[in-house]
Protein backbone atom coordinates (compact mmCIF):
# COMPACT_ATOMS: atom_id res chain seq x y z
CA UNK A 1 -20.64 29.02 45.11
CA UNK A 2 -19.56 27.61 48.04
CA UNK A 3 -22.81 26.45 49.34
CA UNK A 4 -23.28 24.74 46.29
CA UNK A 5 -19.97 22.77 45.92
CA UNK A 6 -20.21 21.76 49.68
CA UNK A 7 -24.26 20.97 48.99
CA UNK A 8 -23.28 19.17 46.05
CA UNK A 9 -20.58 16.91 47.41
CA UNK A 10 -22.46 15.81 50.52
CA UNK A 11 -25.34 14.83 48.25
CA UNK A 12 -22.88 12.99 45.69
CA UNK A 13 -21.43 11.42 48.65
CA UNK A 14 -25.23 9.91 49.73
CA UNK A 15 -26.12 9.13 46.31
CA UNK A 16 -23.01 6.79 45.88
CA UNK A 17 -23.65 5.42 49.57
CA UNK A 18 -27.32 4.74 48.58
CA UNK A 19 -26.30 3.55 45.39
CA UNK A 20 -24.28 0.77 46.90
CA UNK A 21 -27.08 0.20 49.62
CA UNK A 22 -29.83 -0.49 47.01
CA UNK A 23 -27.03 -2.58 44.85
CA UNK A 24 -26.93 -5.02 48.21
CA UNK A 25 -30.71 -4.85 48.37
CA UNK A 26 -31.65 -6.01 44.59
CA UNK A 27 -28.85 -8.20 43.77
CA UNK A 28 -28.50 -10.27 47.31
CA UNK A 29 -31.43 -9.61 49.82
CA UNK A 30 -34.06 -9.26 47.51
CA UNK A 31 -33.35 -12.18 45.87
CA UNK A 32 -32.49 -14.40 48.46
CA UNK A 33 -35.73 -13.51 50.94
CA UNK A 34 -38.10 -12.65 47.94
CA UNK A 35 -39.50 -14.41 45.02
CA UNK A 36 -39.47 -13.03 41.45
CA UNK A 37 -43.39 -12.44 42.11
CA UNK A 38 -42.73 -10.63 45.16
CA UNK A 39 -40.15 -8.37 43.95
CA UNK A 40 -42.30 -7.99 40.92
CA UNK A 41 -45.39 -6.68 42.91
CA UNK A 42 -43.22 -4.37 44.40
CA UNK A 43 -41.88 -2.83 41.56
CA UNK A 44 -44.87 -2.41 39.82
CA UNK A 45 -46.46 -0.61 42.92
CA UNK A 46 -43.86 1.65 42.56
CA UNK A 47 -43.49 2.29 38.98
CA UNK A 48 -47.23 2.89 38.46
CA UNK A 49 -47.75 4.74 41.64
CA UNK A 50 -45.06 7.08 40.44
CA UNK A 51 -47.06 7.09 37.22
CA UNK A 52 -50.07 8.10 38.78
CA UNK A 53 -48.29 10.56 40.97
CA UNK A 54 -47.24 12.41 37.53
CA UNK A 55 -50.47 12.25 35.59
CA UNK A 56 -52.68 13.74 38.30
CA UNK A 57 -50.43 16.29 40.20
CA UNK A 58 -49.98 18.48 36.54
CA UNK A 59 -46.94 19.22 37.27
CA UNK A 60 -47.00 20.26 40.83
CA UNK A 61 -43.75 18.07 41.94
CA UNK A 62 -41.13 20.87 39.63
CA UNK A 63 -43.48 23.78 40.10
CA UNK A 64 -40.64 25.23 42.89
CA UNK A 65 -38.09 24.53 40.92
CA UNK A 66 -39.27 26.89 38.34
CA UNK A 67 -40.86 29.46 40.30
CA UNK A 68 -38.97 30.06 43.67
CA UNK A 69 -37.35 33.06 42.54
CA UNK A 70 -40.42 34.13 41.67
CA UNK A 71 -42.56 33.70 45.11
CA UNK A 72 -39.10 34.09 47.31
CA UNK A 73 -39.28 36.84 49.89
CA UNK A 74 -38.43 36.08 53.40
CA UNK A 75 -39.89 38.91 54.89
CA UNK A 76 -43.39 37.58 53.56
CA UNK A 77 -42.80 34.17 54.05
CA UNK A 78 -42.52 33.51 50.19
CA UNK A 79 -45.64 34.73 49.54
CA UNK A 80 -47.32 31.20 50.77
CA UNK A 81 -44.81 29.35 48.21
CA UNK A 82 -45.38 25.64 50.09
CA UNK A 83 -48.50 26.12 51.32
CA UNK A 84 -49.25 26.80 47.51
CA UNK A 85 -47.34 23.65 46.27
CA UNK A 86 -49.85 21.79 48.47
CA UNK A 87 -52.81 23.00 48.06
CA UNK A 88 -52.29 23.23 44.07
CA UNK A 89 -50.39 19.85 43.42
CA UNK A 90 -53.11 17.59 45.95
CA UNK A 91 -56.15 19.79 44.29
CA UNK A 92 -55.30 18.34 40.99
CA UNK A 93 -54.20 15.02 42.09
CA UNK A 94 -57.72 14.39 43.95
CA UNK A 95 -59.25 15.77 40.84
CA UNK A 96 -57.59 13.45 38.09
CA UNK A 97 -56.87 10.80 40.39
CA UNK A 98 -60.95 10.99 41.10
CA UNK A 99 -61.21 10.31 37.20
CA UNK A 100 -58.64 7.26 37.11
CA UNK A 101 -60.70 5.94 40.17
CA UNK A 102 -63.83 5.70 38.30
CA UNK A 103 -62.34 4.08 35.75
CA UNK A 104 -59.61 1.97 37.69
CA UNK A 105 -61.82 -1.38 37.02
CA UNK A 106 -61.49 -1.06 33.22
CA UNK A 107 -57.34 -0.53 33.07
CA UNK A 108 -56.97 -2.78 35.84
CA UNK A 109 -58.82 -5.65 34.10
CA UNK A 110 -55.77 -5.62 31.83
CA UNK A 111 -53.87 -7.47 34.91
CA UNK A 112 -56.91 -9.83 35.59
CA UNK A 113 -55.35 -13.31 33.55
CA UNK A 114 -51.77 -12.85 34.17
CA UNK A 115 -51.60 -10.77 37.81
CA UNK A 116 -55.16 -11.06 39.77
CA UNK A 117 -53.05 -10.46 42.79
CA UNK A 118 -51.90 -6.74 41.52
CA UNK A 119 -55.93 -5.92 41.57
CA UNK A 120 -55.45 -6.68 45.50
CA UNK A 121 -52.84 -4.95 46.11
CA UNK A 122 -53.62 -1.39 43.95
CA UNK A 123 -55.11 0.72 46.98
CA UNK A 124 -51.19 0.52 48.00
CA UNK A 125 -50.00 2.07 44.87
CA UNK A 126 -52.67 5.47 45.73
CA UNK A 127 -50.97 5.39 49.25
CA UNK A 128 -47.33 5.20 47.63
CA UNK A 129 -48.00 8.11 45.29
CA UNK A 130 -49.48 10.77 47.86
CA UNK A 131 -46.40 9.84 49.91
CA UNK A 132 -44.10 10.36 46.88
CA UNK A 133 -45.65 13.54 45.93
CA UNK A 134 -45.35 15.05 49.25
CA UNK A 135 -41.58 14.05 49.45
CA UNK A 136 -40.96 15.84 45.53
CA UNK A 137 -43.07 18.61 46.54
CA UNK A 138 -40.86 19.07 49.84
CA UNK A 139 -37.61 18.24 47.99
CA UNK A 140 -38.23 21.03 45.39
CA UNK A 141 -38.87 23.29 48.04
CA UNK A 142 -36.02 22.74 50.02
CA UNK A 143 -33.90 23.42 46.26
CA UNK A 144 -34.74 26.57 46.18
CA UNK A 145 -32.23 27.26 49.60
CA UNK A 146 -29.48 25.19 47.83
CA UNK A 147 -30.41 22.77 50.81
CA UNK A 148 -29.98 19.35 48.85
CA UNK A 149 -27.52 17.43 50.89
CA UNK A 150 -29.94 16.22 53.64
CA UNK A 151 -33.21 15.45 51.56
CA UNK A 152 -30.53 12.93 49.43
CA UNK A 153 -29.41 11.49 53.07
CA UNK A 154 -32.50 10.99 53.63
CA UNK A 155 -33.73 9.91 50.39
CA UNK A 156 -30.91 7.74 49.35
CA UNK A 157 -29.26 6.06 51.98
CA UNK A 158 -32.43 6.44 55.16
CA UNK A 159 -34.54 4.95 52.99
CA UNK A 160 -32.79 2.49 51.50
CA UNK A 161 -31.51 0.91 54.91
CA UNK A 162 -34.99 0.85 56.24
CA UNK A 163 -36.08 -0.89 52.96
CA UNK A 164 -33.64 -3.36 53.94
CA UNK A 165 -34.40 -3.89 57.65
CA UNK A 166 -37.85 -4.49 56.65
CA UNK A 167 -36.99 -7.42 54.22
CA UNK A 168 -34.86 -8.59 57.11
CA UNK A 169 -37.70 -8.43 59.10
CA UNK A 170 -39.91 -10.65 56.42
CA UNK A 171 -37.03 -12.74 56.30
CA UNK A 172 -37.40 -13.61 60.12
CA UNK A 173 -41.27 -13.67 59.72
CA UNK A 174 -41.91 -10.76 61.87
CA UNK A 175 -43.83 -9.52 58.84
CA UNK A 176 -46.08 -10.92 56.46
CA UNK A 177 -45.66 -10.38 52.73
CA UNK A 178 -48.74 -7.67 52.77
CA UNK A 179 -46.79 -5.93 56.03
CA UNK A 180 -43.92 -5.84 54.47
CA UNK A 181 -45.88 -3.77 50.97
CA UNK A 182 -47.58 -1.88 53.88
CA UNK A 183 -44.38 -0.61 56.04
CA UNK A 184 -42.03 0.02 52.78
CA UNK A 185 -45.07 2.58 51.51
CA UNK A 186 -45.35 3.81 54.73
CA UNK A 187 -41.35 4.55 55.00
CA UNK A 188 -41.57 7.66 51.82
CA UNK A 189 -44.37 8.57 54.19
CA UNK A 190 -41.80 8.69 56.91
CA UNK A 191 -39.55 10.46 54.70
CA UNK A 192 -41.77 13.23 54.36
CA UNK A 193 -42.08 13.43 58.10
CA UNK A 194 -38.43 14.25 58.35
CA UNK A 195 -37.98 16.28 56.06
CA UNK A 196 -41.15 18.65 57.65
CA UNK A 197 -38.54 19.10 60.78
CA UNK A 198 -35.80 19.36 58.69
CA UNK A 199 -37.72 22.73 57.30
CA UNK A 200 -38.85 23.58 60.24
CA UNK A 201 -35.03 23.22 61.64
CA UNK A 202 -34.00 25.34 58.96
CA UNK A 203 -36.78 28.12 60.13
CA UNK A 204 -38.29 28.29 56.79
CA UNK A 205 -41.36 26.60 57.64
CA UNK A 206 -44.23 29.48 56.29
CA UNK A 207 -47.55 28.31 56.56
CA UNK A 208 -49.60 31.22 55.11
CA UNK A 209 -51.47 31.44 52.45
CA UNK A 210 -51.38 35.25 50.19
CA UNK A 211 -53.85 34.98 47.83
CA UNK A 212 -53.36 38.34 46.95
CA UNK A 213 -49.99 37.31 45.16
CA UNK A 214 -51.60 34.51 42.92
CA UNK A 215 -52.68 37.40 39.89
CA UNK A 216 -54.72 35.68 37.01
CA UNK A 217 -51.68 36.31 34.60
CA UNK A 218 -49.55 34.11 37.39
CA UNK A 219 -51.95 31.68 37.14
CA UNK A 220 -51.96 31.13 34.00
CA UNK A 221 -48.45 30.86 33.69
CA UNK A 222 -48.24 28.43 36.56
CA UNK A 223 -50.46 26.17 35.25
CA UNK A 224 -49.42 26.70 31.47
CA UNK A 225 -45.81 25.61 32.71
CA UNK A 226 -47.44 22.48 34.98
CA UNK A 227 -49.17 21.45 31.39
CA UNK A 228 -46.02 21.50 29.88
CA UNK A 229 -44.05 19.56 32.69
CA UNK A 230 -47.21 16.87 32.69
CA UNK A 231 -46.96 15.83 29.50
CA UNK A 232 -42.68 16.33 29.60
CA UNK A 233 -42.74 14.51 32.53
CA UNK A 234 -45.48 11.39 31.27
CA UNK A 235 -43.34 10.97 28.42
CA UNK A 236 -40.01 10.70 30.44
CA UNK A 237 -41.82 8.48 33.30
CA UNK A 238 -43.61 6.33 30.45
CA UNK A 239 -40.24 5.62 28.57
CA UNK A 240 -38.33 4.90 31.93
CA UNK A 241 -41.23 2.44 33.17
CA UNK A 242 -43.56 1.32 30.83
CA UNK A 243 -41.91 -1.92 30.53
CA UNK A 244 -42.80 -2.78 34.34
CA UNK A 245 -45.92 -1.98 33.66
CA UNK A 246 -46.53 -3.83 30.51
CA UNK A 247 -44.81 -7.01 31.49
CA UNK A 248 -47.07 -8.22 34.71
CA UNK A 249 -50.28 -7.60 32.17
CA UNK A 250 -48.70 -9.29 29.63
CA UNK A 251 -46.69 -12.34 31.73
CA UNK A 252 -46.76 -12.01 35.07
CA UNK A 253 -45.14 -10.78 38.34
CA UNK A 254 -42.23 -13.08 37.95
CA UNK A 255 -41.38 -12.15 34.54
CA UNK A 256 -41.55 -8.50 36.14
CA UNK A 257 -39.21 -9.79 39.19
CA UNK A 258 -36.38 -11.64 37.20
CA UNK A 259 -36.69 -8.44 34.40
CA UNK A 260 -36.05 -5.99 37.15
CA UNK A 261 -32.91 -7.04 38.87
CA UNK A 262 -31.43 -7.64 35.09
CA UNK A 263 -32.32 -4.15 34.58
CA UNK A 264 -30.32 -2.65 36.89
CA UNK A 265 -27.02 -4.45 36.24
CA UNK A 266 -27.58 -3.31 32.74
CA UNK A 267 -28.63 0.27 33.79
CA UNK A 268 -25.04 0.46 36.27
CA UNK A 269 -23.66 1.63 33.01
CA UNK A 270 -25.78 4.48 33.13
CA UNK A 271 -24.63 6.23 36.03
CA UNK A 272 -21.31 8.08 34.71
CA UNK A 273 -23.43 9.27 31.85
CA UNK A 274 -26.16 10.93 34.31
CA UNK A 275 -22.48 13.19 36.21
CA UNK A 276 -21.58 13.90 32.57
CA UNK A 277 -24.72 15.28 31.61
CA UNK A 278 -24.79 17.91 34.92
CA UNK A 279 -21.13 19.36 34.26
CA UNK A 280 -21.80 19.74 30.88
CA UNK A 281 -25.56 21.64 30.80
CA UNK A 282 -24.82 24.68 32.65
CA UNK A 283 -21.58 25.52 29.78
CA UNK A 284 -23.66 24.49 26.79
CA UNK A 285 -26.81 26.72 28.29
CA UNK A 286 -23.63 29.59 28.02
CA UNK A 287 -22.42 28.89 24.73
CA UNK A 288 -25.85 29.31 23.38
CA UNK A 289 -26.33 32.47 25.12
CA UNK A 290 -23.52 33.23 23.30
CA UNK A 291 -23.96 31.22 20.39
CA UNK A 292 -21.14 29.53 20.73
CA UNK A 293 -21.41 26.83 18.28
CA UNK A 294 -17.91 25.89 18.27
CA UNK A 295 -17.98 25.26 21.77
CA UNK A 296 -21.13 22.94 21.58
CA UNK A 297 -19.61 20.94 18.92
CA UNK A 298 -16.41 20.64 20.79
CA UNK A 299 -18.32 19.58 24.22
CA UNK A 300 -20.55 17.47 21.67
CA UNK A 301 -17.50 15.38 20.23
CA UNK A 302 -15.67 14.92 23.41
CA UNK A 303 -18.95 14.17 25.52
CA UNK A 304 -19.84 11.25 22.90
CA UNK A 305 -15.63 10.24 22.74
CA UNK A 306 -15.19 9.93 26.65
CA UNK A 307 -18.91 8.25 27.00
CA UNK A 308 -17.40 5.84 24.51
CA UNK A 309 -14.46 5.19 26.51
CA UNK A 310 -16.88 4.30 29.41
CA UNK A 311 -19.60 2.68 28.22
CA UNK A 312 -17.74 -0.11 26.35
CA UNK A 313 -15.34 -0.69 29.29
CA UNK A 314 -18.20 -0.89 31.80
CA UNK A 315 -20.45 -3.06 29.30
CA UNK A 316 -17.12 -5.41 28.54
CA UNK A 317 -17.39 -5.90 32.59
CA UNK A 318 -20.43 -6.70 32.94
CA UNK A 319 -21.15 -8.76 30.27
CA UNK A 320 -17.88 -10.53 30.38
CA UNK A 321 -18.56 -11.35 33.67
CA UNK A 322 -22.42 -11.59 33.77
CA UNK A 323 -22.87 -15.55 33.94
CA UNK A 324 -20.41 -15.66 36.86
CA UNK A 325 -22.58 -12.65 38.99
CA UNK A 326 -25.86 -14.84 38.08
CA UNK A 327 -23.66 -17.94 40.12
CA UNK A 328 -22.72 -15.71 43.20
CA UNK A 329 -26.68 -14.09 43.45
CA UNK A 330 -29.05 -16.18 45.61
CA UNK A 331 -31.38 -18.34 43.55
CA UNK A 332 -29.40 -17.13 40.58
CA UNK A 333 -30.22 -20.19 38.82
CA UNK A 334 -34.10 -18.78 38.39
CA UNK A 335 -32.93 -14.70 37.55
CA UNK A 336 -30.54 -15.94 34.62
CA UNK A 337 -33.30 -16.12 32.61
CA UNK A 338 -32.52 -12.21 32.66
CA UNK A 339 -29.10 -12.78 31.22
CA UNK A 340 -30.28 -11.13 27.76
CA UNK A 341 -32.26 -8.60 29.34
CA UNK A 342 -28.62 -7.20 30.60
CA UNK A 343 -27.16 -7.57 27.13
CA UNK A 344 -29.73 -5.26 25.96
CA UNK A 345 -30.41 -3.27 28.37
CA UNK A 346 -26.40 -2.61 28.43
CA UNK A 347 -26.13 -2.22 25.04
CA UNK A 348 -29.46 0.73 25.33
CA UNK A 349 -27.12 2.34 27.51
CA UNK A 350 -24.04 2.37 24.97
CA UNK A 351 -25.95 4.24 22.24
CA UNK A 352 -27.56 6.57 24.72
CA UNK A 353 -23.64 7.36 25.57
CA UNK A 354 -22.14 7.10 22.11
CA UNK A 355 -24.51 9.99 21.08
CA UNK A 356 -22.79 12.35 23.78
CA UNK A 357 -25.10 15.01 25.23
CA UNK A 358 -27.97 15.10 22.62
CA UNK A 359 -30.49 15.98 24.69
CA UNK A 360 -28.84 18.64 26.56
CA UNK A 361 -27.99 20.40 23.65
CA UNK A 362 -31.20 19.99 22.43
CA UNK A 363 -33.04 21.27 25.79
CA UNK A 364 -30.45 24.61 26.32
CA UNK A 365 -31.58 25.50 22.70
CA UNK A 366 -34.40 27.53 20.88
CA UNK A 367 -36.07 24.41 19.64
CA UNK A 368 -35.69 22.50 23.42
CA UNK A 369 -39.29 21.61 22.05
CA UNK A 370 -38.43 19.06 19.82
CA UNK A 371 -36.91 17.03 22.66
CA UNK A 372 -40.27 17.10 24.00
CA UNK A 373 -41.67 15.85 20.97
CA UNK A 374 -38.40 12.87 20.74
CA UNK A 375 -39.98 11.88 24.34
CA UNK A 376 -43.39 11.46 22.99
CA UNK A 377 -42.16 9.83 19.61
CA UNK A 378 -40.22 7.40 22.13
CA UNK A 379 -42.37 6.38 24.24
CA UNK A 380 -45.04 5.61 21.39
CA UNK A 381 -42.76 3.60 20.46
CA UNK A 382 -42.00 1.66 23.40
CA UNK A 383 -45.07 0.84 23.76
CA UNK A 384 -45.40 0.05 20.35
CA UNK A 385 -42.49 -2.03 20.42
CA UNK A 386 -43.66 -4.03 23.80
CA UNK A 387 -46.68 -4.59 22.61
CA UNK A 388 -44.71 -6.30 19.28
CA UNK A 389 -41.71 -8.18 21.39
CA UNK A 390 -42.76 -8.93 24.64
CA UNK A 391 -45.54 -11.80 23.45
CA UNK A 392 -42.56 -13.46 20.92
CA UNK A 393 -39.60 -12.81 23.04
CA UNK A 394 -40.83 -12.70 26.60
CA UNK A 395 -38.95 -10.39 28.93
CA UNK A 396 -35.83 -10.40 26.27
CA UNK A 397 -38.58 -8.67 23.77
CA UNK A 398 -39.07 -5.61 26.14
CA UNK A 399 -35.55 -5.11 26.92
CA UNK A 400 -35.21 -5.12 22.89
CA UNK A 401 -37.90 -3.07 22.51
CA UNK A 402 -36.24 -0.34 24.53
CA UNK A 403 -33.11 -0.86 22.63
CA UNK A 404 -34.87 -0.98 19.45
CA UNK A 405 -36.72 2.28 20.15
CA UNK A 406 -33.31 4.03 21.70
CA UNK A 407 -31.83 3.87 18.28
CA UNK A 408 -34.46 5.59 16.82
CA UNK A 409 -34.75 8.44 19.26
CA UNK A 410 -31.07 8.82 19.07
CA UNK A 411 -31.00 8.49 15.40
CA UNK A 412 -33.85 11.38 15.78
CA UNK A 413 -32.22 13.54 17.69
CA UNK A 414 -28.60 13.02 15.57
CA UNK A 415 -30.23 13.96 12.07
CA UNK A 416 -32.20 17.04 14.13
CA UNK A 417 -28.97 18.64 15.39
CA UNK A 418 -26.77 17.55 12.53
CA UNK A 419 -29.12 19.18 9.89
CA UNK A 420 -30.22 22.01 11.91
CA UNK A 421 -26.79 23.19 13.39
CA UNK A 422 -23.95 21.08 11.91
CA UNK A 423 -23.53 19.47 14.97
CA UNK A 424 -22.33 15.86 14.87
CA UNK A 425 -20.55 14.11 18.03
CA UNK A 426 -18.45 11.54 16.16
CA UNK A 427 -14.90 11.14 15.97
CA UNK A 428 -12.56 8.74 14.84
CA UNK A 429 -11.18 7.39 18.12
CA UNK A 430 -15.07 6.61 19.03
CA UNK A 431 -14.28 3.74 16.28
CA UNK A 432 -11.10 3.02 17.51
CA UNK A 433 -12.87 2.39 20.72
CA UNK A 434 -14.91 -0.08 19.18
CA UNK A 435 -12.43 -2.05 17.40
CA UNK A 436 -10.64 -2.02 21.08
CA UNK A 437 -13.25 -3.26 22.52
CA UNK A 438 -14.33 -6.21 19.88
CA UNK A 439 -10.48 -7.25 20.20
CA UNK A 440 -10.76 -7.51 24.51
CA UNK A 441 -13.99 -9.40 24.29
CA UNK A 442 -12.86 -11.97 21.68
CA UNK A 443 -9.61 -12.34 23.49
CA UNK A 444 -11.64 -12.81 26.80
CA UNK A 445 -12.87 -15.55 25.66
CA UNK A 446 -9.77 -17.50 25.76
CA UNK A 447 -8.94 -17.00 29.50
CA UNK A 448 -9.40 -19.89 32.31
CA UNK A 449 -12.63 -20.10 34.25
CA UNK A 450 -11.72 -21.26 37.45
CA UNK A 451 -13.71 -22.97 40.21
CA UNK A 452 -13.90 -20.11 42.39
CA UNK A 453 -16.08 -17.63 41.09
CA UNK A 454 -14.67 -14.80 42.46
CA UNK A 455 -10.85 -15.81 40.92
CA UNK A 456 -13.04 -15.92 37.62
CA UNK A 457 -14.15 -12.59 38.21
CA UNK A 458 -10.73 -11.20 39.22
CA UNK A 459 -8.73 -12.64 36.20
CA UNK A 460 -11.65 -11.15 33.75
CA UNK A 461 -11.85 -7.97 35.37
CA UNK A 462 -8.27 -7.30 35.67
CA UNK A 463 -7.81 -8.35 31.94
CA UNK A 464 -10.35 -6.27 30.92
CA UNK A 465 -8.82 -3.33 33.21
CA UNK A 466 -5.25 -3.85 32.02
CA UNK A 467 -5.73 -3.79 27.81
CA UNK A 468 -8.27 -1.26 27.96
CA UNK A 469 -6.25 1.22 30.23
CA UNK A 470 -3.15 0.25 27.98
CA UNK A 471 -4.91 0.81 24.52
CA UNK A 472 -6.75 3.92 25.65
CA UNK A 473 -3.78 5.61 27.28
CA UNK A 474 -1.02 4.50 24.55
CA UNK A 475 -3.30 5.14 21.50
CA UNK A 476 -3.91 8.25 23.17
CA UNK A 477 -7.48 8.02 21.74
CA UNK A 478 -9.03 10.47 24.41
CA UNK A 479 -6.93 14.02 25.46
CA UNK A 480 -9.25 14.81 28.39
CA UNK A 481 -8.34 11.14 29.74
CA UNK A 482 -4.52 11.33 29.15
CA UNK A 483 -4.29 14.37 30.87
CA UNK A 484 -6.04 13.04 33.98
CA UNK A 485 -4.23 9.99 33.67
CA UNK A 486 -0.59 12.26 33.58
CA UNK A 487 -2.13 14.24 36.27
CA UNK A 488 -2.14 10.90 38.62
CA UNK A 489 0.94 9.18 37.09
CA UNK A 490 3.03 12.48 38.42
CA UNK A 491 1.09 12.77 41.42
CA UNK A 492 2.74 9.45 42.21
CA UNK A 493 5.84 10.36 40.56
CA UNK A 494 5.32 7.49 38.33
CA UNK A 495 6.37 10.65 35.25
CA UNK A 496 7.71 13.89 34.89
């Protein structure tokens, strides 16, 4: 265990440090060096690169995770585990990403009215996804030593500052715009580099091949579990970015640009949810080894209660606050149009956190299938829904088509559990959160906005802070929250 806690901290500590890194990059440098078509481009290199990278590489970048154990064996070097990966995850992807090349003119005449200059740019998004696989295929391999720590260094925060330098670059015209897509492709290439010598370093660097160990029967259940993660993973990748994908095709890069920083400020809200949902899967995969239902429903309730707590504080600062962030950003004038995109995108986030950890639950269980089949149903209806909003509403109809669609998969996944198991997460402090929060916000709405910004901010924020702590300690609406809160309070000798 120890490797793991000190493996997990050091990678919790870069995630938080990268976090904050690419927070600097999107809402200040970014905007202030970029345009919205710029910063559009980019993202939609990314997004369908990493598309591409999933649809052709049948499910090479998790194959490690699932079957280290299996291949592991020092004395043999693994039985020719990463030289496996590779060979197996680039196979496929020059295979299927042959087929999407033949056809490439077809899908990408979708872009040709509204983003020509996306056409130009595509052989960039091939180069970005053979660099991304190689990093996931690396990354899984280095998971199976419990070495995580590093790769996230790397990942997170490396990255992430040479990202920057390279805008800062552009900034100074030392690169063009095309140099800058160029070098910020070639830095996950980079990434891959170092993370060869970090293996290497590590003396776990086995080159061989053993056919011998690669039985039919393995085979076949190698590439019966890469079907499964190829379509598991397409649904996950299509409901996180079809939006980007849609909206250039459909608008244009700008839309994409102003759409994507709104999108993250509403997806900060996000982030506790993603730390609740690791504690809590490795206890509910014990309970229903156990069956343990009485455990589920208790980590079900209090999962959806404290995810409550959170989401409608976090959305009540961000919102509250959200025309005053628009006045600090550069050009913020041109990225407000994005001010509903946040709303909704916020508000996606709430449900997704008032419905505790659905999918968790689901996935531990016997029938982790139907959240397979909730993925699908979702992102049908994403694109459904795009297709529907986005014309009518502009970028404010994809950001309610996700929300739209995230209350149906929720709903989905509520009946499913509820009917199958008697599992429901819902409590009656999770209203008295609500009615908390509608009485801050209206409230809010009375206090001073002052000509410096930041004052604004301050007085909002610490209102916010203030009632919310007051009403959530006092009317003792969450027990896991008091006791933390008593924990601190006679830490400080504030209690007894």
């Amino acid at each position: 265990m120890g490797i793991i806690i000190r493996q997990s901290l050091k990678a919790s500590l870069a995630g938080y440090l990268g976090t904050a890194i690419g927070a600097f990059n999107i809402l200040w440098l970014s905007p202030k060096f970029l345009t919205p078509a710029q910063i559009g481009l980019i993202t939609w290199i990314e997004n369908v690169g990493l598309l591409l990278l999933i649809l052709c590489s049948w499910g090479g970048g998790n194959l490690a995770d699932r079957f280290f154990p299996v291949f592991k064996n020092n004395d043999k070097q693994n039985n020719g585990l990463l030289v496996f990966l590779f060979v197996y995850s680039y196979i496929c992807f020059l295979f299927f990403g042959f087929l999407f090349y033949l056809t490439q003119d077809i899908w990408l005449s979708y872009y040709a009215d509204n983003a020509p200059e996306n056409q130009m740019y595509f052989g960039y998004v091939w180069l970005y996804a053979v660099f991304l696989l190689q990093m996931m295929l690396l990354e899984s391999y280095l998971r199976g030593y419990l070495r995580i720590a590093i790769p996230s260094l790397f990942r997170e925060v490396i990255l992430r500052v040479l990202i920057i330098v390279s805008v800062i670059l552009y900034a100074f015209h030392l690169l063009s715009f095309e140099n800058l897509v160029f070098i910020r492709v070639l830095f996950y290439g980079l990434i891959g580099i170092l993370l060869w010598f970090y293996i290497r370093h590590l003396k776990i660097l086995y080159l061989q091949f053993h056919k011998s160990f690669l039985t039919k029967q393995r085979l076949k259940e190698i590439s019966t579990y890469g079907t499964y993660i190829l379509f598991a993973g397409a649904g996950t990748i299509v409901v996180m970015k079809i939006d980007t994908v849609m909206i250039p095709a459909m608008l244009n890069n700008t839309a994409l640009g102003i759409y994507m920083i709104a999108y993250f400020l509403g997806s900060i809200l996000d982030i506790p949810r993603r730390a609740i949902a690791q504690i809590s899967t490795p206890i509910i995969a014990q309970a229903w080894k156990e069956n343990n239902l009485q455990l589920i429903q208790q980590i079900y309730q209090k999962s959806s209660l404290n995810q409550t707590i959170i989401a409608c504080f976090l959305f009540l600062g961000i919102w509250l606050n959200i025309d005053s962030v628009f006045m600090i950003m550069p050009n913020g004038d041109v990225f407000k149009e994005g001010k509903w995109v946040v709303f909704f995108v916020a508000l996606t986030r709430v449900v997704d956190m008032i419905t505790g950890v659905s999918s968790e639950i689901l996935i531990q269980s016997k029938y982790f299938r139907f959240n397979f089949i909730s993925i699908i149903i979702l992102s049908i209806l994403m694109i459904i829904g795009n297709y529907i909003f986005i014309p009518i509403y502009q970028i404010v109809g994809a950001a309610f088509a996700t929300f739209l669609s995230f209350v149906l998969y929720n709903f989905i996944k509520f009946l499913f559990l509820w009917i199958k198991f008697g599992l429901q997460p819902f409590h009656f402090n999770n209203i008295k959160v609500l009615f908390l929060s509608i009485f801050i916000y209206y409230t809010s709405l009375f206090l001073p906005i002052f000509s410096n910004i930041f004052l604004t901010i301050f007085i909002v924020s610490s209102y916010i802070t203030l009632i919310y702590i007051i009403g959530v300690y006092f009317g003792r609406l969450s027990k896991d929250i008091n006791q933390i809160a008593n924990h601190f309070l006679k830490s400080i000798k504030l209690i007894k």
